[in-house]
Protein backbone atom coordinates (compact mmCIF):
# COMPACT_ATOMS: atom_id res chain seq x y z
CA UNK A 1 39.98 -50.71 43.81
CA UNK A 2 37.52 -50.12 46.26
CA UNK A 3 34.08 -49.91 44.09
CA UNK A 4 33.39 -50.35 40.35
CA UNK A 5 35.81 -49.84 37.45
CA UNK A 6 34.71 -46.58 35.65
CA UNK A 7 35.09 -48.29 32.19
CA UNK A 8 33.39 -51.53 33.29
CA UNK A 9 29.88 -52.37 31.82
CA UNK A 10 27.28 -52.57 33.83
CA UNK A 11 24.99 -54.72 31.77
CA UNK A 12 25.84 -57.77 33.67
CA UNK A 13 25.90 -56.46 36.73
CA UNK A 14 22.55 -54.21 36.74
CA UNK A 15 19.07 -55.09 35.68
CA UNK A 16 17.33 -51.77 35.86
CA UNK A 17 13.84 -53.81 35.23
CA UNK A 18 14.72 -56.56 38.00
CA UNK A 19 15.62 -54.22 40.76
CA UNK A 20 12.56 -52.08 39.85
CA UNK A 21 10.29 -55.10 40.67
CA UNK A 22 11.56 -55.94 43.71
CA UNK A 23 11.85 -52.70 44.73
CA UNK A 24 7.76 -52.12 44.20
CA UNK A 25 6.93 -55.56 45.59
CA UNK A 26 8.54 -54.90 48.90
CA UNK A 27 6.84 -51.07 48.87
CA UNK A 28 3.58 -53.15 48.26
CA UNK A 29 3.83 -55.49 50.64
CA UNK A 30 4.90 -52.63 53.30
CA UNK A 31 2.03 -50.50 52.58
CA UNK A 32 -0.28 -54.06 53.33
CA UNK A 33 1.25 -55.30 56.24
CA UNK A 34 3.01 -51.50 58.03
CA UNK A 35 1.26 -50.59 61.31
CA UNK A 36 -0.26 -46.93 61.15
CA UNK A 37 2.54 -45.92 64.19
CA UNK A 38 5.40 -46.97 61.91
CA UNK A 39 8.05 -44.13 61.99
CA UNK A 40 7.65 -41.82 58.68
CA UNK A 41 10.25 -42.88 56.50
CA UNK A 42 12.13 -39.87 54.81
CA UNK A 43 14.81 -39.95 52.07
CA UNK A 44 17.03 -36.96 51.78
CA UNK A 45 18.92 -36.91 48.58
CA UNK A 46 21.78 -34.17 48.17
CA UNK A 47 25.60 -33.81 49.18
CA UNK A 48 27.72 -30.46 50.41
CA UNK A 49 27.06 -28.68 53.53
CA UNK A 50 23.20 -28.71 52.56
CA UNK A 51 22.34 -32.70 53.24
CA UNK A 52 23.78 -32.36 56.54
CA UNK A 53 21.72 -29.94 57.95
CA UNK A 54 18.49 -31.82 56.81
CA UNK A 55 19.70 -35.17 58.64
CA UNK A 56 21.10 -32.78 61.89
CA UNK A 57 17.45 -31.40 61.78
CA UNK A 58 16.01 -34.55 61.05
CA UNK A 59 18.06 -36.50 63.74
CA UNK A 60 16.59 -34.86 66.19
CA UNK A 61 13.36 -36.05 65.96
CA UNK A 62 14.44 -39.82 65.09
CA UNK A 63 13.53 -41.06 68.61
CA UNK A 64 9.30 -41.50 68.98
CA UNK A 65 8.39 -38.74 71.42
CA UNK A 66 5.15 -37.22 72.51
CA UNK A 67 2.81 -39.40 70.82
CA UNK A 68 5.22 -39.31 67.48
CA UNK A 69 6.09 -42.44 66.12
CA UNK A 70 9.77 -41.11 65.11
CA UNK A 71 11.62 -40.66 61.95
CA UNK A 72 13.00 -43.84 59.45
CA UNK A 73 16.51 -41.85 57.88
CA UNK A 74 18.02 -42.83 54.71
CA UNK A 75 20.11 -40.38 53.65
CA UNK A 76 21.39 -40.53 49.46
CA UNK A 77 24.91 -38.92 48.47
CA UNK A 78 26.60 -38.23 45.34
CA UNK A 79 29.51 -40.05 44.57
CA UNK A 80 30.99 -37.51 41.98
CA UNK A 81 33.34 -35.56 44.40
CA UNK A 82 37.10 -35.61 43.64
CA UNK A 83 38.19 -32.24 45.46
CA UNK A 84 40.23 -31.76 48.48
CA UNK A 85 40.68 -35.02 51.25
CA UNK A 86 38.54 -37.04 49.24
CA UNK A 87 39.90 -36.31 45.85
CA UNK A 88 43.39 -37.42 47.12
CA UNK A 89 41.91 -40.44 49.20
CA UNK A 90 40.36 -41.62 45.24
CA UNK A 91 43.33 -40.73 42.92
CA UNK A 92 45.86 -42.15 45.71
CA UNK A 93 44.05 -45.56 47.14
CA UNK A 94 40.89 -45.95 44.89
CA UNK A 95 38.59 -45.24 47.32
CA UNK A 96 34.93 -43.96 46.92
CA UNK A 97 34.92 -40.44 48.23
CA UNK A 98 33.98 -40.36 51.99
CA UNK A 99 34.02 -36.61 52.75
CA UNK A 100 30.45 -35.92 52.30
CA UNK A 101 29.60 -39.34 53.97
CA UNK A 102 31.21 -38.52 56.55
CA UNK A 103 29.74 -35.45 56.94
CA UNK A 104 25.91 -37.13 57.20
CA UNK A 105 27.16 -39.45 59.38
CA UNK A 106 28.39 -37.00 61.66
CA UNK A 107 24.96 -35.09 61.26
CA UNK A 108 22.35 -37.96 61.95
CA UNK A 109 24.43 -38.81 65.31
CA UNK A 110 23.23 -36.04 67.38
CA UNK A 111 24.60 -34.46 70.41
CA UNK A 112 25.71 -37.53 72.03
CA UNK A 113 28.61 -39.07 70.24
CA UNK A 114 31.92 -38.41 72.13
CA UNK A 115 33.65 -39.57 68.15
CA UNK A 116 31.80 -36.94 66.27
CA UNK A 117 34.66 -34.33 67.04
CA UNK A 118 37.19 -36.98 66.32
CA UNK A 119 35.65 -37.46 62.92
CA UNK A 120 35.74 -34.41 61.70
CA UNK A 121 39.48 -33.61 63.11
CA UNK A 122 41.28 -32.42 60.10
CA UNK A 123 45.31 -32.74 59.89
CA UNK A 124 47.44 -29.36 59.68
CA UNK A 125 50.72 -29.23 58.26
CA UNK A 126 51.78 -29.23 54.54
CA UNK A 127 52.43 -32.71 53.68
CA UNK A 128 51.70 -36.33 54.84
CA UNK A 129 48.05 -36.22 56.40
CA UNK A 130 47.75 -32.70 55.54
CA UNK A 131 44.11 -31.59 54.91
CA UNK A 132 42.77 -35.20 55.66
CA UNK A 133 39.60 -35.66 58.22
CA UNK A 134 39.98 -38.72 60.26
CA UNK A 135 37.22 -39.69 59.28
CA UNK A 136 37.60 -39.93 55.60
CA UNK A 137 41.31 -41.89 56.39
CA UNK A 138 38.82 -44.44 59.07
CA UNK A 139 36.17 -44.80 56.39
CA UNK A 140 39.09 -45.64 53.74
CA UNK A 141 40.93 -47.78 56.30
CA UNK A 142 37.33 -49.86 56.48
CA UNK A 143 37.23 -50.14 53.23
CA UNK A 144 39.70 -51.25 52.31
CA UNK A 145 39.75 -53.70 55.27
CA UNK A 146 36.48 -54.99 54.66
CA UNK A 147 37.15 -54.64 50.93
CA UNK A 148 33.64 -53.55 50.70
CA UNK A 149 32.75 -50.02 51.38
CA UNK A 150 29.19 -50.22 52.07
CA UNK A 151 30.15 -52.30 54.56
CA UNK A 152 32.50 -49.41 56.28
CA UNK A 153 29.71 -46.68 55.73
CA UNK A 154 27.59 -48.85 57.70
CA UNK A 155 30.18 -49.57 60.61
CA UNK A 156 31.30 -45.90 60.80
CA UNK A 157 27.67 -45.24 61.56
CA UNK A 158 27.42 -47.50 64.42
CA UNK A 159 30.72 -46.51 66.05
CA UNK A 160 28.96 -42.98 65.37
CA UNK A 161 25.43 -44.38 66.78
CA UNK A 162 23.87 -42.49 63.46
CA UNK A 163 20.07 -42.07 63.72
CA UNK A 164 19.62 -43.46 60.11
CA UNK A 165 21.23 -44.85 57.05
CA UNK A 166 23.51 -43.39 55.23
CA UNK A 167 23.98 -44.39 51.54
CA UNK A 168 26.24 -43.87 48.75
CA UNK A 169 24.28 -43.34 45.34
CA UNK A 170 26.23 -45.18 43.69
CA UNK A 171 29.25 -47.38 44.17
CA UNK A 172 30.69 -47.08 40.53
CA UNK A 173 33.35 -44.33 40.21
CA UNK A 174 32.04 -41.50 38.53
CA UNK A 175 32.80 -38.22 36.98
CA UNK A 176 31.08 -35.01 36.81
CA UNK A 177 30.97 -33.36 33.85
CA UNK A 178 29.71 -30.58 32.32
CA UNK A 179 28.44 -29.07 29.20
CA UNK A 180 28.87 -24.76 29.95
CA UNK A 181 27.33 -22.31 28.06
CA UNK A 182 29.99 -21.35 25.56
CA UNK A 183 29.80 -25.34 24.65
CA UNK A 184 33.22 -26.17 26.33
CA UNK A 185 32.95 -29.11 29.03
CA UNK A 186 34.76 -29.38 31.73
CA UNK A 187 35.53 -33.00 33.47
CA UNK A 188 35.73 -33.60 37.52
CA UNK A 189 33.69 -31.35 39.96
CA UNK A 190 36.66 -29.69 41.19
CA UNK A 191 37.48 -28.35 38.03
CA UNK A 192 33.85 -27.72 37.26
CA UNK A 193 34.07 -25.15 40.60
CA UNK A 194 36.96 -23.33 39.47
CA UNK A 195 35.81 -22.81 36.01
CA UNK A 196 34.21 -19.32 34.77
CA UNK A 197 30.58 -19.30 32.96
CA UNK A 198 27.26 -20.93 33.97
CA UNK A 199 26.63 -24.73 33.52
CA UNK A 200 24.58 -25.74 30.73
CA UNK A 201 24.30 -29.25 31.01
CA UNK A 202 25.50 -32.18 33.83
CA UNK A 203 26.14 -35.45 33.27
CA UNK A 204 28.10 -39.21 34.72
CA UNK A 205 30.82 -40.62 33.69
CA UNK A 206 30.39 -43.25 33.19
CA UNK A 207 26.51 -42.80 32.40
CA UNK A 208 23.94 -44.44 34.25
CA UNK A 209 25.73 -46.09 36.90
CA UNK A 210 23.82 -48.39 38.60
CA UNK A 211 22.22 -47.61 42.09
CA UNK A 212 23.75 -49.21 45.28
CA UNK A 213 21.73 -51.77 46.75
CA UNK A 214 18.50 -50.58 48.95
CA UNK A 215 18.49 -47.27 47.43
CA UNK A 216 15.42 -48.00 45.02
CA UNK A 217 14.00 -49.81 47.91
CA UNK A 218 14.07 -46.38 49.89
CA UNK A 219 12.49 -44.62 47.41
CA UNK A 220 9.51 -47.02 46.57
CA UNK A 221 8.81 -46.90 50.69
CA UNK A 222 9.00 -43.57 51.62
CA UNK A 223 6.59 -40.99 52.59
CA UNK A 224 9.10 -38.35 51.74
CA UNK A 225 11.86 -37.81 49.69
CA UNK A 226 13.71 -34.60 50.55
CA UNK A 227 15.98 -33.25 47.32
CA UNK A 228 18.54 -30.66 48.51
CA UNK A 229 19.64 -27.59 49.36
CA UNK A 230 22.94 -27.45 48.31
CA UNK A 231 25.08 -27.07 44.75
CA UNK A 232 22.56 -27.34 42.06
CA UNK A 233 24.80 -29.58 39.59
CA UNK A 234 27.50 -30.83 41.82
CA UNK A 235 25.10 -32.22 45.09
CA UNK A 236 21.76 -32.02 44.07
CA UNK A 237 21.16 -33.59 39.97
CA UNK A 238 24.27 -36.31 40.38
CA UNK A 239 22.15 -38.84 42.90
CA UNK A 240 19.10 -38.04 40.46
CA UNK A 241 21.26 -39.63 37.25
CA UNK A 242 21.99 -42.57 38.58
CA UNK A 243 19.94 -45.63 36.63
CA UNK A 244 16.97 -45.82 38.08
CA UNK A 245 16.48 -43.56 40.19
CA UNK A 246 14.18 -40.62 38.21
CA UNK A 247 12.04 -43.55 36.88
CA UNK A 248 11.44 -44.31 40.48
CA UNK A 249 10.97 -40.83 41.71
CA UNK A 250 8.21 -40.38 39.16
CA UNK A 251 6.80 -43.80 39.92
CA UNK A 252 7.00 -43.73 44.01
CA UNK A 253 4.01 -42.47 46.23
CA UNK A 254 6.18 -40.71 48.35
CA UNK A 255 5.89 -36.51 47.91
CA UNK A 256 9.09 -35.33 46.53
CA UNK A 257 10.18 -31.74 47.83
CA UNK A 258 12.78 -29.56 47.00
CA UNK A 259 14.25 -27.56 49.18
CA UNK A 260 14.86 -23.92 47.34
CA UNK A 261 18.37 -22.95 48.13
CA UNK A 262 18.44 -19.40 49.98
CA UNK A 263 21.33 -18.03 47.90
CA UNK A 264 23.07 -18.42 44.30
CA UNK A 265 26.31 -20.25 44.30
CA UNK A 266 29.02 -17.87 41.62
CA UNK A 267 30.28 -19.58 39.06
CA UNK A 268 27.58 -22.12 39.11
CA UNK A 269 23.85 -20.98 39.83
CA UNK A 270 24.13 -17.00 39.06
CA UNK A 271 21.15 -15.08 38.15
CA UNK A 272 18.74 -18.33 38.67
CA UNK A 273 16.00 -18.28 41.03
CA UNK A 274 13.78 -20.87 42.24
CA UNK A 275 12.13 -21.99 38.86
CA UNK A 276 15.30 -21.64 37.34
CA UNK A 277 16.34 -24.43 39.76
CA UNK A 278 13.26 -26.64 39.65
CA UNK A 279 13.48 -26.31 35.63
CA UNK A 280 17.21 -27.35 35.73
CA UNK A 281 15.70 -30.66 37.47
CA UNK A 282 12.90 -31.00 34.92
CA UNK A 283 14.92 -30.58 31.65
CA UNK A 284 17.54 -33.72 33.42
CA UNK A 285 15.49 -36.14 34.57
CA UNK A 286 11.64 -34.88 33.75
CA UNK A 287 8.96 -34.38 36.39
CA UNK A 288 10.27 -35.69 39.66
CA UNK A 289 9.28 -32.85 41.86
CA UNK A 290 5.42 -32.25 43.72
CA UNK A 291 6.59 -29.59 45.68
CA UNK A 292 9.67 -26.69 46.42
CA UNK A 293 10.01 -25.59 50.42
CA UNK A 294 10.94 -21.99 49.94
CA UNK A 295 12.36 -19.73 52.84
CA UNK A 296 9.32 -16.88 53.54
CA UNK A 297 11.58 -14.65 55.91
CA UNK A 298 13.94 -11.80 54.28
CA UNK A 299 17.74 -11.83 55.49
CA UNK A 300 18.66 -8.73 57.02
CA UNK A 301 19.60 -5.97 54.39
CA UNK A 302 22.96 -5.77 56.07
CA UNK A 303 23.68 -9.67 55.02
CA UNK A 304 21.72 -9.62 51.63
CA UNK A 305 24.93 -6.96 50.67
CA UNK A 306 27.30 -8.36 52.39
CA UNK A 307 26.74 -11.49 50.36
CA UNK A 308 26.30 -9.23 47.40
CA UNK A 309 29.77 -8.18 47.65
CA UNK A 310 30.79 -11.67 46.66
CA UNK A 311 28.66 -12.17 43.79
CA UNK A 312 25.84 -14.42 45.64
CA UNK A 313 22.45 -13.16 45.42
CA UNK A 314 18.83 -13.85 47.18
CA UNK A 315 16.78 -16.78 44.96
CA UNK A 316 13.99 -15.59 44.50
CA UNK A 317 10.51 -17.70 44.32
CA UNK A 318 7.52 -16.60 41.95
CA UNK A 319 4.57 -18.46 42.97
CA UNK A 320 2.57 -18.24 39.58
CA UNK A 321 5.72 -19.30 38.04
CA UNK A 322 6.11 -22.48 40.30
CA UNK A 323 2.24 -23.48 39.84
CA UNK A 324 2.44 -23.48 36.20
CA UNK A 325 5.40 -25.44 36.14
CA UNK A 326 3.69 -28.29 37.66
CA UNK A 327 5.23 -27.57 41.21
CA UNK A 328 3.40 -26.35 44.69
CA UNK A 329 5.64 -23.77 46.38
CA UNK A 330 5.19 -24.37 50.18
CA UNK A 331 6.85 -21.03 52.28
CA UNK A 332 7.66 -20.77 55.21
CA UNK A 333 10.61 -19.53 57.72
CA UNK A 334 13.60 -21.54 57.41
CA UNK A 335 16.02 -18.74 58.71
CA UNK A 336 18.79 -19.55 60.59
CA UNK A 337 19.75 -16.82 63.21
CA UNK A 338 23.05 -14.81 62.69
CA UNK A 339 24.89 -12.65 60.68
CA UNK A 340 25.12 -15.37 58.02
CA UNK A 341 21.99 -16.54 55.25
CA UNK A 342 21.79 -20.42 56.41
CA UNK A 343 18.93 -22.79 56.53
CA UNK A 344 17.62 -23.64 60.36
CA UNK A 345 18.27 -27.32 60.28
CA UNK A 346 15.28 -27.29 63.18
CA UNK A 347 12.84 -25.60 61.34
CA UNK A 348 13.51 -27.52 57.74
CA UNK A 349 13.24 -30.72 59.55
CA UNK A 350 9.92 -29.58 61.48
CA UNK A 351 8.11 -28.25 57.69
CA UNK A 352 9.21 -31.73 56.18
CA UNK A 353 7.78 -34.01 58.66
CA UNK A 354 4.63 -31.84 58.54
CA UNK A 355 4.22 -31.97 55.10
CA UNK A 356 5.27 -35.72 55.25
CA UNK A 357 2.41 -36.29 57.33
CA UNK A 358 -0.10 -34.87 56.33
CA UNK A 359 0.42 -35.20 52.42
CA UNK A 360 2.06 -31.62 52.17
């Protein structure tokens, strides 16, 4: 199997304390010897559709221009998918899940990779190759080729020409699972989508996995660490309970934002608004967050129903409620033009580098 056993222990392969160390030591030594030009080094942390458009927004502005120095990419997904091509690529050949790698890698190589559309080419048909993205089968292919799939991450971004890093949170095969309100849990994110009733609780399985190499290291030396949009318990919290990584959150001079989600998800986030999601964060891995990016332009009335219909509603932001939390709310337009409530991958990208900047 392509990663880590999911009953192996990890005591002899981790040492939370040792990777700490040298994960500080190199951020000190950076912040001695790194030229004020360097490019500002930004860590977005999610998974879904939401990571993507951070890194496509991000991407853009990789390249120094205009007196810029240009933008250092590491981008941080959650390992805990088992749903759809990648599900069947993990039960069927042991593989990590690729989808949502795929999906960043695709994002952070811009408008100039002829392979981007083969990437995401997805199979018809009802058996076989059904449903699979050629990209998922390449990564897998690498993989197991390589027998290392860091390794095949890292060439699928250069045959992509990816303006940054992509990395896996983990590379120990984890579940999702979930405590829900009526005290029933529910194992494996796909079956955490399709079940009725708000999430309590989310957790590993196993817990704690340890962090793939370089990811602490990321953390320690950025100026920004970006945490979201996207699913609250299924994208967002799984990178943040991997070993290590809140301890290093809270201990890292970088300015961690979250960026508020426009909408709530049914099934998963319903009736929460933006404190609701900051507090899930708090009460799962403490005090991690400086700041939320919240959208400051209403969606058309015509969408805000329309969206209504289907149970998803507007999250609201309270800025009071924010402040005494511990949090600064920072508002601004993220609004994608169209009929449909999206984040502007542009404008997100433009209010993160400004805030990584200039300290917010």
């Amino acid at each position: 199997m392509v990663g880590m056993d999911v009953d192996a222990p990890f005591s002899e392969q981790w040492s939370q304390d040792d990777a700490r160390n040298k994960a500080q030591n190199v951020a000190h030594n950076e912040l001695l010897q790194a030229p004020k030009n360097r490019p500002t080094r930004i860590v977005a942390m999610g998974g879904g559709t939401g990571l993507p458009m951070v890194l496509k927004g991000l991407a853009r502005r990789a390249a120094p221009k205009g007196g810029q120095p240009g933008v250092d990419i590491t981008a941080v997904v959650a390992m805990s998918d088992d749903g759809g091509s990648s599900g069947r690529l993990r039960r069927q050949h042991g593989v990590l899940p690729p989808g949502d790698i795929r999906n960043c890698l695709v994002a952070l190589a811009g408008g100039k990779s002829a392979l981007k559309d083969v990437f995401q080419y997805r199979f018809g048909g009802a058996r076989g190759l059904a449903g699979h993205a050629v990209g998922n089968l390449l990564i897998a292919a690498l993989a197991e080729l390589k027998g290392d799939f860091l390794e095949a991450v890292r060439l699928s971004g250069e045959l992509l020409g990816a303006q940054g890093q992509v990395l896996p949170s983990t590379l120990a095969s984890v579940q999702l699972v979930a405590q829900m309100h009526d005290d029933t849990e529910v194992v494996g994110e796909r079956n955490i989508c399709r079940a009725q009733g708000r999430v309590r609780r989310v957790s590993l399985s196993p817990r704690s996995p340890p962090p793939v190499d370089g990811l602490l290291e990321s953390i320690y030396t950025a100026d920004l660490i970006a945490i979201g949009p996207g699913s609250l318990y299924s994208s967002v919290l799984p990178n943040l309970l991997v070993d290590g990584v809140a301890q290093a959150l809270k201990e890292t001079r970088a300015l961690k934002v979250m960026v508020a989600n426009l909408m709530t998800q049914p099934g998963e986030t319903d009736g929460m608004n933006c404190l609701d999601h900051v507090q899930a964060v708090i009460d799962h891995v403490g005090p991690v967050l400086d700041a939320v990016l919240v959208n400051g332009r209403a969606p058309s009335e015509e969408s805000i129903q329309r969206y209504a219909r289907k149970g998803s509603y507007m999250v609201t932001a309270e800025t009071r409620e924010l402040l005494s939390s511990g949090v600064i709310p920072v508002q601004a337009d993220l609004l994608k033009e169209g009929s449909k409530i999206r984040h502007d991958s542009r404008k997100v990208a433009a209010c993160l580098l400004k805030m990584a900047r200039s300290g917010l």
